[in-house]
PDB file of N, CA and C in Angstrom:
ATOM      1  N   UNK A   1       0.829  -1.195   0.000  1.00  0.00           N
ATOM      2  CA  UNK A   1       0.000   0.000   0.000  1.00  0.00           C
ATOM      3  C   UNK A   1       0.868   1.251   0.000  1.00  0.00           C
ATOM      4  N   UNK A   2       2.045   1.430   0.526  1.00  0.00           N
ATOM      5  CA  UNK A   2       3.187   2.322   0.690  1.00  0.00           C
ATOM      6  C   UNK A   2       3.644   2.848  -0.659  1.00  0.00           C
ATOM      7  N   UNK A   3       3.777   1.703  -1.297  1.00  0.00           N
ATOM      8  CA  UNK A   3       4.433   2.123  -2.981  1.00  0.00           C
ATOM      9  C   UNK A   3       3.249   2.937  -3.383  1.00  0.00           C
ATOM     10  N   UNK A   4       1.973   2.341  -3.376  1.00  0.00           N
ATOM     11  CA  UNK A   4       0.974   2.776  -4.310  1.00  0.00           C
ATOM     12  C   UNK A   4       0.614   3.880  -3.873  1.00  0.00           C
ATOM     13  N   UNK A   5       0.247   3.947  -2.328  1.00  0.00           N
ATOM     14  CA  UNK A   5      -0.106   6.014  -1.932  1.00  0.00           C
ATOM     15  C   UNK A   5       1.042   6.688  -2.666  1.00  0.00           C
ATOM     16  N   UNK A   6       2.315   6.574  -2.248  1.00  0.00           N
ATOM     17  CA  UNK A   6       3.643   7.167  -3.002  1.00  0.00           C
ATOM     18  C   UNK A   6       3.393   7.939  -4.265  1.00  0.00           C
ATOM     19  N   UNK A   7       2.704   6.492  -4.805  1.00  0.00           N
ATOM     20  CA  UNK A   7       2.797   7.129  -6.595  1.00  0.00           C
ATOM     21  C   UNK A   7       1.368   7.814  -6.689  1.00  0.00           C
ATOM     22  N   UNK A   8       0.413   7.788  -5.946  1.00  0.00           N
ATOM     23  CA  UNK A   8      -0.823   8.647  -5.919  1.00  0.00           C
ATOM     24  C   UNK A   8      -0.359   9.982  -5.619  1.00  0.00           C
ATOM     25  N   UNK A   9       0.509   9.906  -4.715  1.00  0.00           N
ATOM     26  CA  UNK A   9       1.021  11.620  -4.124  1.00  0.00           C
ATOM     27  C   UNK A   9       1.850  12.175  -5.120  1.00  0.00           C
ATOM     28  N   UNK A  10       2.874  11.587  -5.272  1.00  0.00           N
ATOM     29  CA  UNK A  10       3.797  12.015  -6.714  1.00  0.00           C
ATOM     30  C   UNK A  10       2.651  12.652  -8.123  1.00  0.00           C
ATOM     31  N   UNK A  11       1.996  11.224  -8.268  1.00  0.00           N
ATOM     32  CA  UNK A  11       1.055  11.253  -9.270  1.00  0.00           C
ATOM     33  C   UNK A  11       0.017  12.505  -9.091  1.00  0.00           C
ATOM     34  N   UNK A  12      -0.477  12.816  -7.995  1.00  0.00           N
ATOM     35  CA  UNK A  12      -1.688  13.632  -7.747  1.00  0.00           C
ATOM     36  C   UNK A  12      -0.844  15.302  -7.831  1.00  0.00           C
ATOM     37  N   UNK A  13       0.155  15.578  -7.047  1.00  0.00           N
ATOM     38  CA  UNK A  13       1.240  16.721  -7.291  1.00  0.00           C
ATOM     39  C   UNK A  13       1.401  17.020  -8.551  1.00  0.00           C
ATOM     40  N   UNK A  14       2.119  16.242  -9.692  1.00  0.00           N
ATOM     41  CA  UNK A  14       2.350  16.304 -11.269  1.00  0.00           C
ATOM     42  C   UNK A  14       0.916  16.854 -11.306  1.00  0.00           C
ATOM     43  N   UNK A  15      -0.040  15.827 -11.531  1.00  0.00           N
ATOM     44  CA  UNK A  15      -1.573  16.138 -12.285  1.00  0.00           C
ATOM     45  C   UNK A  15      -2.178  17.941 -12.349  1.00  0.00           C
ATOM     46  N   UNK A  16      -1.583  18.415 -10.934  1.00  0.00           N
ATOM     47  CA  UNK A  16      -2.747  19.117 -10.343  1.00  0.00           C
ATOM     48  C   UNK A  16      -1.244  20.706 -10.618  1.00  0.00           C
ATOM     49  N   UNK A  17      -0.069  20.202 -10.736  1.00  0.00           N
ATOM     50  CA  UNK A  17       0.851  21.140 -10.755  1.00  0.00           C
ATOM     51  C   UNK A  17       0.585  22.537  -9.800  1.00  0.00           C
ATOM     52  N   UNK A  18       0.729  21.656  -8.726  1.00  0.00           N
ATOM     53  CA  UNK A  18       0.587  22.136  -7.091  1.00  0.00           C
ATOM     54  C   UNK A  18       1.977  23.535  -7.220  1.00  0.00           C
ATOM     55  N   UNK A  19       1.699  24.789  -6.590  1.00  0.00           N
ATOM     56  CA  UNK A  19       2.252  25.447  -6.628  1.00  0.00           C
ATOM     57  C   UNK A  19       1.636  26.287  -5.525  1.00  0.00           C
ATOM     58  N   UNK A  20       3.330  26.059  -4.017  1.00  0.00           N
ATOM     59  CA  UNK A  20       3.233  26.539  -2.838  1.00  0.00           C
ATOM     60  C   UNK A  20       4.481  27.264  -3.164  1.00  0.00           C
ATOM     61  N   UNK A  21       4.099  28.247  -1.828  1.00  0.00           N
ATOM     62  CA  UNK A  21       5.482  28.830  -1.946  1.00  0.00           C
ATOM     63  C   UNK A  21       6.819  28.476  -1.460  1.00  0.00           C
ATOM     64  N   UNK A  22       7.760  28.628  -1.697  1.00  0.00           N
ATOM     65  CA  UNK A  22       9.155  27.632  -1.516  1.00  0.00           C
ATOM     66  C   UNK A  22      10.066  28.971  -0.764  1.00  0.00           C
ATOM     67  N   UNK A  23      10.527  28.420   0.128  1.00  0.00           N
ATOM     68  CA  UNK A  23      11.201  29.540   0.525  1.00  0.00           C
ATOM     69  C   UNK A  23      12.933  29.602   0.277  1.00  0.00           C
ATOM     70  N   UNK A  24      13.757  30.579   0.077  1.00  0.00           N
ATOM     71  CA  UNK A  24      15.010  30.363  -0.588  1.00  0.00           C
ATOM     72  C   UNK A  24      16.105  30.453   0.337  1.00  0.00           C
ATOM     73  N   UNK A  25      15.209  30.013   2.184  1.00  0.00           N
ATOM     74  CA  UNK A  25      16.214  30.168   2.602  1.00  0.00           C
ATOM     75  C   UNK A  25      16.878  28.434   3.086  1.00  0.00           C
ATOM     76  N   UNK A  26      17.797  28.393   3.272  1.00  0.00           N
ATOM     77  CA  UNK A  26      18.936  27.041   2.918  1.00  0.00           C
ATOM     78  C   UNK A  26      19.112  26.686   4.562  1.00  0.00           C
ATOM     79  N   UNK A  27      18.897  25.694   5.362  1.00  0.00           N
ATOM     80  CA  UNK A  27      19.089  25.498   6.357  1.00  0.00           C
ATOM     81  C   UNK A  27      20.433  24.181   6.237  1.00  0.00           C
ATOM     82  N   UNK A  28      21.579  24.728   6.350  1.00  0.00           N
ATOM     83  CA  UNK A  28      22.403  22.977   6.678  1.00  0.00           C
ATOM     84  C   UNK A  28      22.303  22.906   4.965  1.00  0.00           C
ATOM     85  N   UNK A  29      22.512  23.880   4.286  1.00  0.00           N
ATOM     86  CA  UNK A  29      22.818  23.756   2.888  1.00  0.00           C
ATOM     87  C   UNK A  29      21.727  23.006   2.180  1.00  0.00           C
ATOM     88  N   UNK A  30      20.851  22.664   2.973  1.00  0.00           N
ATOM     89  CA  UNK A  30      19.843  22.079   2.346  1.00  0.00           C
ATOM     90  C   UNK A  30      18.354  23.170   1.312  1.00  0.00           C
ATOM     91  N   UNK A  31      17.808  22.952   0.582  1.00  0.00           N
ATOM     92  CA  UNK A  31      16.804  23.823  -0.085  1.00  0.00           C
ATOM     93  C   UNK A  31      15.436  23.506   1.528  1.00  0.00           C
ATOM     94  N   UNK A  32      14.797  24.706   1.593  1.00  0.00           N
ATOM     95  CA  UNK A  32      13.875  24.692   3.037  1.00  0.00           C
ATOM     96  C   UNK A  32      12.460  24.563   1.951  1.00  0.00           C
ATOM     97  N   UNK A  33      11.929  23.776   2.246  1.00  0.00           N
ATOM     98  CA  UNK A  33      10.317  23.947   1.090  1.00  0.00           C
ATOM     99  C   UNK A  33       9.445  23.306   2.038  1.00  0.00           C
ATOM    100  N   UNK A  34       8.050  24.209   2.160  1.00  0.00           N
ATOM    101  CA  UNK A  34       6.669  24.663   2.779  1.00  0.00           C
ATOM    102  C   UNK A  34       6.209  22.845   3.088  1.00  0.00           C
ATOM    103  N   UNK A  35       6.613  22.193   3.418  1.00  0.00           N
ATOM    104  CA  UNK A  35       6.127  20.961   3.465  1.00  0.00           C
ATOM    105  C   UNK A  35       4.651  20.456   3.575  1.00  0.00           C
ATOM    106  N   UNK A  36       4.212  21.284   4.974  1.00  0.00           N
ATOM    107  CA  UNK A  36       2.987  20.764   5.773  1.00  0.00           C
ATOM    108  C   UNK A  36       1.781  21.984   4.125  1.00  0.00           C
ATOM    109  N   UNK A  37       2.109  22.939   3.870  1.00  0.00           N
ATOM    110  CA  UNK A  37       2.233  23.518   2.105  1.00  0.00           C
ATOM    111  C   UNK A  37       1.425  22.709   1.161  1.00  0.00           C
ATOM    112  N   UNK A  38       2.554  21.591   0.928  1.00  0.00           N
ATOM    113  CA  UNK A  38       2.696  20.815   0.140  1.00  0.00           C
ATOM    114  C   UNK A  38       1.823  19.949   0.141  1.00  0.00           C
ATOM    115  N   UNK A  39       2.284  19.447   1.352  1.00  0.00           N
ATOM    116  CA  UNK A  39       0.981  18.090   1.868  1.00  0.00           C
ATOM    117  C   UNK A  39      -0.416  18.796   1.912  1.00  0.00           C
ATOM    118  N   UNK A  40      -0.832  19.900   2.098  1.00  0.00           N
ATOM    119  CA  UNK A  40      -2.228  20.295   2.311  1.00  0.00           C
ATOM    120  C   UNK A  40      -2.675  20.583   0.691  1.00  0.00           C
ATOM    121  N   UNK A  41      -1.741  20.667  -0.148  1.00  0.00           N
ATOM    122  CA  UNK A  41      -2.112  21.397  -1.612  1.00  0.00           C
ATOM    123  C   UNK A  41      -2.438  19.678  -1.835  1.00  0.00           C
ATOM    124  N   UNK A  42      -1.768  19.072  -2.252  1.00  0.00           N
ATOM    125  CA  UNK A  42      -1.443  17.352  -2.562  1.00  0.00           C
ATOM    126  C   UNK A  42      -2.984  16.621  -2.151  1.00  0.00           C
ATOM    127  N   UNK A  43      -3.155  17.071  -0.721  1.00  0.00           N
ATOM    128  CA  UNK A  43      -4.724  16.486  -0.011  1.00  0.00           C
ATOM    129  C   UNK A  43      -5.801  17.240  -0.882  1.00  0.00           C
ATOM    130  N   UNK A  44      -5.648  18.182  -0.396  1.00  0.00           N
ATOM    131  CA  UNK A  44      -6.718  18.926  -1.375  1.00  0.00           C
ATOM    132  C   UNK A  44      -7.039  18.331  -2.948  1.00  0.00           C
ATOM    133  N   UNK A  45      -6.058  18.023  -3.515  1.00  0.00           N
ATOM    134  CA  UNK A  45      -6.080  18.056  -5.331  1.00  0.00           C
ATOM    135  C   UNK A  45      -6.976  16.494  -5.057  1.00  0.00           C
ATOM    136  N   UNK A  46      -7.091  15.968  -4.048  1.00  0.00           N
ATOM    137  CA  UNK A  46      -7.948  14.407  -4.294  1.00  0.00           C
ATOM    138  C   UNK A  46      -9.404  14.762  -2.692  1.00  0.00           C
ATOM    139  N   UNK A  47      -9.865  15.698  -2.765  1.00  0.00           N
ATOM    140  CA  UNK A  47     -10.656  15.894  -2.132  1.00  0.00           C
ATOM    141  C   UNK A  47     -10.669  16.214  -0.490  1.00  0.00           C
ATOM    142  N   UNK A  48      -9.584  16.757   0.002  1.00  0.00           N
ATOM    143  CA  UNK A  48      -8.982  17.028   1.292  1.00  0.00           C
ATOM    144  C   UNK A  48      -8.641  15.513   1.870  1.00  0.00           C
ATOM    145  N   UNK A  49      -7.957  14.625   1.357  1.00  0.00           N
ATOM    146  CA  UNK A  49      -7.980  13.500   2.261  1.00  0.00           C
ATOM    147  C   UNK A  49      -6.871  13.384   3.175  1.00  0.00           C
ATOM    148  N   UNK A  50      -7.301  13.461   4.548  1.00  0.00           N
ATOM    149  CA  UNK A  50      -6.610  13.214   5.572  1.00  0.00           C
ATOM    150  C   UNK A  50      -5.269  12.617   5.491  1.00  0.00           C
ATOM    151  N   UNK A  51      -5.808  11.244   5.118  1.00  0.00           N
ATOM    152  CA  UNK A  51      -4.669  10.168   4.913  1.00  0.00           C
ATOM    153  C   UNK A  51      -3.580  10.774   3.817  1.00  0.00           C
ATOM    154  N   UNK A  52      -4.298  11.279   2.884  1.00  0.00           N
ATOM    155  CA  UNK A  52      -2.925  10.971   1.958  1.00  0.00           C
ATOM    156  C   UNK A  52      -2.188  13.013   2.260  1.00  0.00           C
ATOM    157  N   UNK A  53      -3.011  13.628   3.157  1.00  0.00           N
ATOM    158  CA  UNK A  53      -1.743  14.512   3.588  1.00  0.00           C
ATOM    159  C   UNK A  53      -1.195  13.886   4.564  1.00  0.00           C
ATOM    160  N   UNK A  54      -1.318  12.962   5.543  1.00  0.00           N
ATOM    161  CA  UNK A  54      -0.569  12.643   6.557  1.00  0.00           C
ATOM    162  C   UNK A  54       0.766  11.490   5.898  1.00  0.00           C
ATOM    163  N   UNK A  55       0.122  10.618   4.925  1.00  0.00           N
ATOM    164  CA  UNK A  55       1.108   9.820   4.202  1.00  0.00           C
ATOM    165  C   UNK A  55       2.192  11.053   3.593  1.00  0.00           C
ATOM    166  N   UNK A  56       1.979  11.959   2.711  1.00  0.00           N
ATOM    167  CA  UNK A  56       2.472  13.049   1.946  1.00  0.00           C
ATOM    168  C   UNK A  56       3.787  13.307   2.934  1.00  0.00           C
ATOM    169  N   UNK A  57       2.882  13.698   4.441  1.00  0.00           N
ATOM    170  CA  UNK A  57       4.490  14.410   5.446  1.00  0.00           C
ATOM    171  C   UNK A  57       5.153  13.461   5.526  1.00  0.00           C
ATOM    172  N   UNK A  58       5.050  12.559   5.705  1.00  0.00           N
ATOM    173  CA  UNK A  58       5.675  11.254   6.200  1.00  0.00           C
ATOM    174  C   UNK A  58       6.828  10.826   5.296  1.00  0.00           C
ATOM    175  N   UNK A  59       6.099  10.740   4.115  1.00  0.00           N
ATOM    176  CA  UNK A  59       7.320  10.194   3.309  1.00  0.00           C
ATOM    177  C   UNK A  59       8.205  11.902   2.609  1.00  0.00           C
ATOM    178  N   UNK A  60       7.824  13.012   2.668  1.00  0.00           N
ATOM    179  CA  UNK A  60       8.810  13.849   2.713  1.00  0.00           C
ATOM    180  C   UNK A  60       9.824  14.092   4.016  1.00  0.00           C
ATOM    181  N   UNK A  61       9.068  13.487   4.750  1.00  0.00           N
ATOM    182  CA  UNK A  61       9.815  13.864   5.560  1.00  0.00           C
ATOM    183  C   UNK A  61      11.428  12.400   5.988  1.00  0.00           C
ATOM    184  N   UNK A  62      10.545  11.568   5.597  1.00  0.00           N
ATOM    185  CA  UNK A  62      11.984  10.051   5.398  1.00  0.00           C
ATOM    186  C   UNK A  62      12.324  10.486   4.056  1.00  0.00           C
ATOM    187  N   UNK A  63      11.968  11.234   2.968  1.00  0.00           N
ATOM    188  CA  UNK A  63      12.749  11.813   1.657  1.00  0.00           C
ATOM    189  C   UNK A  63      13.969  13.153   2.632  1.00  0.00           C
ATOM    190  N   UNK A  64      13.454  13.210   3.008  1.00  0.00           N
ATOM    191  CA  UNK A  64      14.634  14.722   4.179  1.00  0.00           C
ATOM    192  C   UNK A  64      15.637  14.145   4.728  1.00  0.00           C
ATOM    193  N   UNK A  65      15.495  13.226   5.176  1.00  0.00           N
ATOM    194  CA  UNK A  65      16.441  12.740   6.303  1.00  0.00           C
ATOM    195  C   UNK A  65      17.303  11.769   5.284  1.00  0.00           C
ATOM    196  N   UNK A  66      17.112  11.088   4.286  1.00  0.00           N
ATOM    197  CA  UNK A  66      17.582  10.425   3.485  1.00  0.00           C
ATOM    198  C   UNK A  66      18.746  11.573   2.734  1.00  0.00           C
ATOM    199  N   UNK A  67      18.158  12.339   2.277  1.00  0.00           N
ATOM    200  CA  UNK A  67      19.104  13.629   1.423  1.00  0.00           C
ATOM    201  C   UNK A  67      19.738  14.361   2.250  1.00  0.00           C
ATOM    202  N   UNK A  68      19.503  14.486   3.819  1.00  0.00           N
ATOM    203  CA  UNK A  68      19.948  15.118   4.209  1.00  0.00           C
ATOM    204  C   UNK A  68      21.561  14.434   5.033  1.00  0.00           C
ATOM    205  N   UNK A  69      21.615  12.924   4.441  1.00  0.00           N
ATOM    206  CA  UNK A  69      23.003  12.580   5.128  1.00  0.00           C
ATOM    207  C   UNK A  69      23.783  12.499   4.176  1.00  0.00           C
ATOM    208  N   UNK A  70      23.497  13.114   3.027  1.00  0.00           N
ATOM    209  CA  UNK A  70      24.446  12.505   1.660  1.00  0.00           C
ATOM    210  C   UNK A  70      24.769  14.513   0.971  1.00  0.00           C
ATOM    211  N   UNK A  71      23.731  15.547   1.276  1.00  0.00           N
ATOM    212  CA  UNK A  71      23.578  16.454   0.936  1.00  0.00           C
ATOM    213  C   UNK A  71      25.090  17.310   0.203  1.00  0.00           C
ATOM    214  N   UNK A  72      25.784  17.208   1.168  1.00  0.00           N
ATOM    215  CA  UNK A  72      26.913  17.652   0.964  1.00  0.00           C
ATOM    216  C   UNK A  72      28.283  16.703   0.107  1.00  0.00           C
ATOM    217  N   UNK A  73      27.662  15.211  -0.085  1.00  0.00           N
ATOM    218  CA  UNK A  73      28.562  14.755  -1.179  1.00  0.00           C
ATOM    219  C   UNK A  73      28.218  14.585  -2.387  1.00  0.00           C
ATOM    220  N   UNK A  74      26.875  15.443  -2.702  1.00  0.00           N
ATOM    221  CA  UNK A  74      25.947  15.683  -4.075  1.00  0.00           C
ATOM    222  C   UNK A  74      26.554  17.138  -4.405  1.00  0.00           C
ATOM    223  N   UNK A  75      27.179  16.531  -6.151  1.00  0.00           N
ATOM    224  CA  UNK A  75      27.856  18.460  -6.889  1.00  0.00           C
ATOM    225  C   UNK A  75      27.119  19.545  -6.732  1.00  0.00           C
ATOM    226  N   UNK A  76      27.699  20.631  -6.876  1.00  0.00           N
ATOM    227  CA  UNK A  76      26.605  21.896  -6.609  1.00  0.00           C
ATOM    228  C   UNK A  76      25.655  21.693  -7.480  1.00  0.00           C
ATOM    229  N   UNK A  77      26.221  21.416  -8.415  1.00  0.00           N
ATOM    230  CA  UNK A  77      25.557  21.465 -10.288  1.00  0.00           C
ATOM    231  C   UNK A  77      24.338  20.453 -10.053  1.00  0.00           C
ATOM    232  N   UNK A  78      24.590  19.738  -9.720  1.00  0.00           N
ATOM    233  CA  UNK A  78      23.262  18.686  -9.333  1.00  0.00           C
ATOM    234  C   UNK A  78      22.245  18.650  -8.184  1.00  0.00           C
ATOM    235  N   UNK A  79      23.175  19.736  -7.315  1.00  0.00           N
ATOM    236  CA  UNK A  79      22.417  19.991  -6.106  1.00  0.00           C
ATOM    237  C   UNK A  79      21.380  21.165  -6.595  1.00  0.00           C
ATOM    238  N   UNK A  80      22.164  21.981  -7.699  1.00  0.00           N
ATOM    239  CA  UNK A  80      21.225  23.035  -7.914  1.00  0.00           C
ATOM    240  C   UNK A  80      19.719  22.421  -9.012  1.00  0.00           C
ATOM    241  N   UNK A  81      20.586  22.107  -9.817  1.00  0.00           N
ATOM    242  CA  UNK A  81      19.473  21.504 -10.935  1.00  0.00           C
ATOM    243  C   UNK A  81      18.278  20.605 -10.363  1.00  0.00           C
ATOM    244  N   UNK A  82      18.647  19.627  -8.974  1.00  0.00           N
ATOM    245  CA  UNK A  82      17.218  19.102  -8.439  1.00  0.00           C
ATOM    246  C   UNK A  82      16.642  19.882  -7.596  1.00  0.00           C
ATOM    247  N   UNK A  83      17.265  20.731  -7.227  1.00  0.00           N
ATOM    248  CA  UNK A  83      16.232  22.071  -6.429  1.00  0.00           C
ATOM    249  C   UNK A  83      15.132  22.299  -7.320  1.00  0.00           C
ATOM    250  N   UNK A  84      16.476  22.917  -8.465  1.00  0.00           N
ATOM    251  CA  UNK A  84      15.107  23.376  -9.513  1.00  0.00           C
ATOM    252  C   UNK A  84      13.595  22.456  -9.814  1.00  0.00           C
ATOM    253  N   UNK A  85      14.035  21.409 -10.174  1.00  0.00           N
ATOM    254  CA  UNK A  85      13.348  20.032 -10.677  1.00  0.00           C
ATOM    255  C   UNK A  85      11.767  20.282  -9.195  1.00  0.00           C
ATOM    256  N   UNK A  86      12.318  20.041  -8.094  1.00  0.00           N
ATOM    257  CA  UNK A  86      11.629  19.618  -6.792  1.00  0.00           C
ATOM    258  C   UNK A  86      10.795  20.788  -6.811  1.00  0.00           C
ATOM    259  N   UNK A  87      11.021  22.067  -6.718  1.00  0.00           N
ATOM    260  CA  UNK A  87      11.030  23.343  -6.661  1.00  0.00           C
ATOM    261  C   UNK A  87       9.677  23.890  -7.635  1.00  0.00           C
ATOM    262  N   UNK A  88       9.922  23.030  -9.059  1.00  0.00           N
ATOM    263  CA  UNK A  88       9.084  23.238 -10.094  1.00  0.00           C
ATOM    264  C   UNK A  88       7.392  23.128  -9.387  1.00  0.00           C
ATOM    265  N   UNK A  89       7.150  22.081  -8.844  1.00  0.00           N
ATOM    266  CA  UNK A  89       5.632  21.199  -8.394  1.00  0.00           C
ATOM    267  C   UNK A  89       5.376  21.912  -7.046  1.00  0.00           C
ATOM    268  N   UNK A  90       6.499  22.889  -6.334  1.00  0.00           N
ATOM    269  CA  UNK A  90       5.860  23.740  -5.013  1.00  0.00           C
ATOM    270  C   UNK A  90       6.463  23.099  -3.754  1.00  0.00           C
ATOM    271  N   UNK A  91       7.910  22.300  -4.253  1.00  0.00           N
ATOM    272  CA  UNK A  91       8.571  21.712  -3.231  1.00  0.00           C
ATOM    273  C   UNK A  91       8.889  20.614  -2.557  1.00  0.00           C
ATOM    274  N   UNK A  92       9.090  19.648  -2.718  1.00  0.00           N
ATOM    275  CA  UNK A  92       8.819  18.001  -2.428  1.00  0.00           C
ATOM    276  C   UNK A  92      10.507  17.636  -2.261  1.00  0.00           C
ATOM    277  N   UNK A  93      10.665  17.006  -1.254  1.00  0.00           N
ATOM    278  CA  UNK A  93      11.765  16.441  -0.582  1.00  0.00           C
ATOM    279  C   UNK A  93      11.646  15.118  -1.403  1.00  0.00           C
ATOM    280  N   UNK A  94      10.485  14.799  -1.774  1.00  0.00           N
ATOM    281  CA  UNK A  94      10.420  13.237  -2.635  1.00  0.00           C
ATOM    282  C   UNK A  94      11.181  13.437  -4.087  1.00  0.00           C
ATOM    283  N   UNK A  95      10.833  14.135  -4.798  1.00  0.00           N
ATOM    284  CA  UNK A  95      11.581  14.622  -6.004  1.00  0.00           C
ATOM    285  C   UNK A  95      12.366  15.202  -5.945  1.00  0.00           C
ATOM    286  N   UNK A  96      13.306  16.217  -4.689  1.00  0.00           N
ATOM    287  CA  UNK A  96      14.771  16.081  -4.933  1.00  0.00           C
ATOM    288  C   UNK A  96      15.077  14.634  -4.743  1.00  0.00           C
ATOM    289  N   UNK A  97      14.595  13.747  -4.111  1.00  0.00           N
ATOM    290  CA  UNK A  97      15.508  13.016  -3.861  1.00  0.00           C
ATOM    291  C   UNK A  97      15.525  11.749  -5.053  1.00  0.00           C
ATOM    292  N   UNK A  98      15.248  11.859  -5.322  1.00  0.00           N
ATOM    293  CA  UNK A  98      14.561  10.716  -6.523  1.00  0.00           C
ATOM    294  C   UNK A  98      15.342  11.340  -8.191  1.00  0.00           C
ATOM    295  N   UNK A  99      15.487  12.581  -7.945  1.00  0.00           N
ATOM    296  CA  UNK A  99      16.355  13.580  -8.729  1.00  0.00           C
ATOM    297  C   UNK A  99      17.546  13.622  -8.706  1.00  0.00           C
ATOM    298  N   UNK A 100      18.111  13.791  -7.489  1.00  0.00           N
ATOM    299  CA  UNK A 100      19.250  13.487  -6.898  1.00  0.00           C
ATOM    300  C   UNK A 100      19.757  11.781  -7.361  1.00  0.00           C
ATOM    301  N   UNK A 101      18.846  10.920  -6.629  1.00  0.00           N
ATOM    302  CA  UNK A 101      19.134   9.285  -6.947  1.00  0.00           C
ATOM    303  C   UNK A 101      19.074   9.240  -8.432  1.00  0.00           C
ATOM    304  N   UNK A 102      18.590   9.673  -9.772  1.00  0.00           N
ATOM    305  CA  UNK A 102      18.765   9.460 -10.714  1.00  0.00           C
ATOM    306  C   UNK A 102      20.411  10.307 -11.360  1.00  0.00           C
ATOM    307  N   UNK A 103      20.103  11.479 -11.095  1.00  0.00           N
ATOM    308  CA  UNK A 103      21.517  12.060 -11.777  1.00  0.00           C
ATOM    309  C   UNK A 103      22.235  11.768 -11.048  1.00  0.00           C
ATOM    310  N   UNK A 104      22.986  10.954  -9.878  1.00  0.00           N
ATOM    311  CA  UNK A 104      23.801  10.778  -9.463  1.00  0.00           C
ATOM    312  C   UNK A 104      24.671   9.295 -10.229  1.00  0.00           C
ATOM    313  N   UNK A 105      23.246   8.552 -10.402  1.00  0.00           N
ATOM    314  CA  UNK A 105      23.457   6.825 -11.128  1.00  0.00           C
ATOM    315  C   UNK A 105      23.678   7.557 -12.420  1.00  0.00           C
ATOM    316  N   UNK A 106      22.926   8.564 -13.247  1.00  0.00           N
ATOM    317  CA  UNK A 106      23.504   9.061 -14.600  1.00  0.00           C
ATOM    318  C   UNK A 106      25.008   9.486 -14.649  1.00  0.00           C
ATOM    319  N   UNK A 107      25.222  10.213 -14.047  1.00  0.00           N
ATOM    320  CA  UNK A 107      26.928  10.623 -13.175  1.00  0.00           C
ATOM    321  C   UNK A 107      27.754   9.428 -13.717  1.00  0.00           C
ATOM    322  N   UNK A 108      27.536   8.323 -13.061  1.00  0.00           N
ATOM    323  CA  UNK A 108      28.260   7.212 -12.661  1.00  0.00           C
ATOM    324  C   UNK A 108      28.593   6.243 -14.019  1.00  0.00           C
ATOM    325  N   UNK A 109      27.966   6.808 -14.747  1.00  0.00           N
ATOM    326  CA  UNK A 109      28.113   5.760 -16.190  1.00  0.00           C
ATOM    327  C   UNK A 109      28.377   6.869 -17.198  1.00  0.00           C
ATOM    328  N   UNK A 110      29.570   5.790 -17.807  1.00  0.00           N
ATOM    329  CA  UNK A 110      30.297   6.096 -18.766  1.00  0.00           C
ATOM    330  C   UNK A 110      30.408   5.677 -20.104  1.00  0.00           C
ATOM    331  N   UNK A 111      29.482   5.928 -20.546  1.00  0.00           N
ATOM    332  CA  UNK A 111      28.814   5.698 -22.227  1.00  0.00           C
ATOM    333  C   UNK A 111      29.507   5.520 -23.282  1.00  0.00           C
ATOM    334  N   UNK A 112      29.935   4.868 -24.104  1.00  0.00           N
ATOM    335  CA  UNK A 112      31.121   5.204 -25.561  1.00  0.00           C
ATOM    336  C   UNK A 112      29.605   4.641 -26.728  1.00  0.00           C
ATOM    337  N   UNK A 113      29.723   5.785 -27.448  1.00  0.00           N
ATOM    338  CA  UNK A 113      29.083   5.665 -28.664  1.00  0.00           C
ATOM    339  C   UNK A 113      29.566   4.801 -29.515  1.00  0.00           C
ATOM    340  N   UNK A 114      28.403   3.438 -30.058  1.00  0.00           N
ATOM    341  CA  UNK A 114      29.469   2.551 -30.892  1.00  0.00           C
ATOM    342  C   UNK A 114      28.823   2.968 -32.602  1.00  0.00           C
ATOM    343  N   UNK A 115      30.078   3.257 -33.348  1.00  0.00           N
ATOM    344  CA  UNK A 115      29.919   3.178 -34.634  1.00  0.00           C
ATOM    345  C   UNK A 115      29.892   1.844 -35.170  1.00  0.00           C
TER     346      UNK A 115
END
């Protein structure tokens, strides 16, 4: 049930292109974004449901603590570009981090074009 609320919240955020305000100030180098915000815009877009703002904090908030022990060995360049990315939908600790976990595995591979 965990995976599937996940992708309802992700999913319901994209759909509804939730737009809270994000604030630009940086705590611990980290990007600071309106969470409890987020989760109330997210509930709302599926009819105020309780559950899936309380699921919403929950897993931004284990998306926080996850990014927040690695924060500083992620490039600026990538640190900035998933701000942007997360930043776009009104702030989600789930999509930096999922942003972060993809361009970091893109990073890591080293491609040769075969003729």
């Amino acid at each position: 049930m965990r995976v599937t609320c996940r992708a309802f919240v992700l999913f319901a955020a994209l759909v509804a292109g939730i737009s809270v305000p994000v604030s630009d100030v940086w705590a611990d180098g980290l990007p600071r974004y309106d969470v409890s915000g987020y989760c109330a815009k997210v509930a709302d877009t599926v009819g105020g449901s309780e559950q899936i703002r309380l699921s919403c904090f929950q897993q931004e908030q284990s998306a926080y603590n996850a990014i927040k022990v690695r924060w500083d060995d992620v490039p600026g360049k990538t640190q900035s570009y998933c701000d942007q990315v997360a930043s776009s939908i009104g702030g989600s600790y789930m999509i930096l981090n999922s942003c972060l976990d993809q361009e970091m595995q893109a990073a890591s591979q080293s491609p040769e074009f075969q003729y």
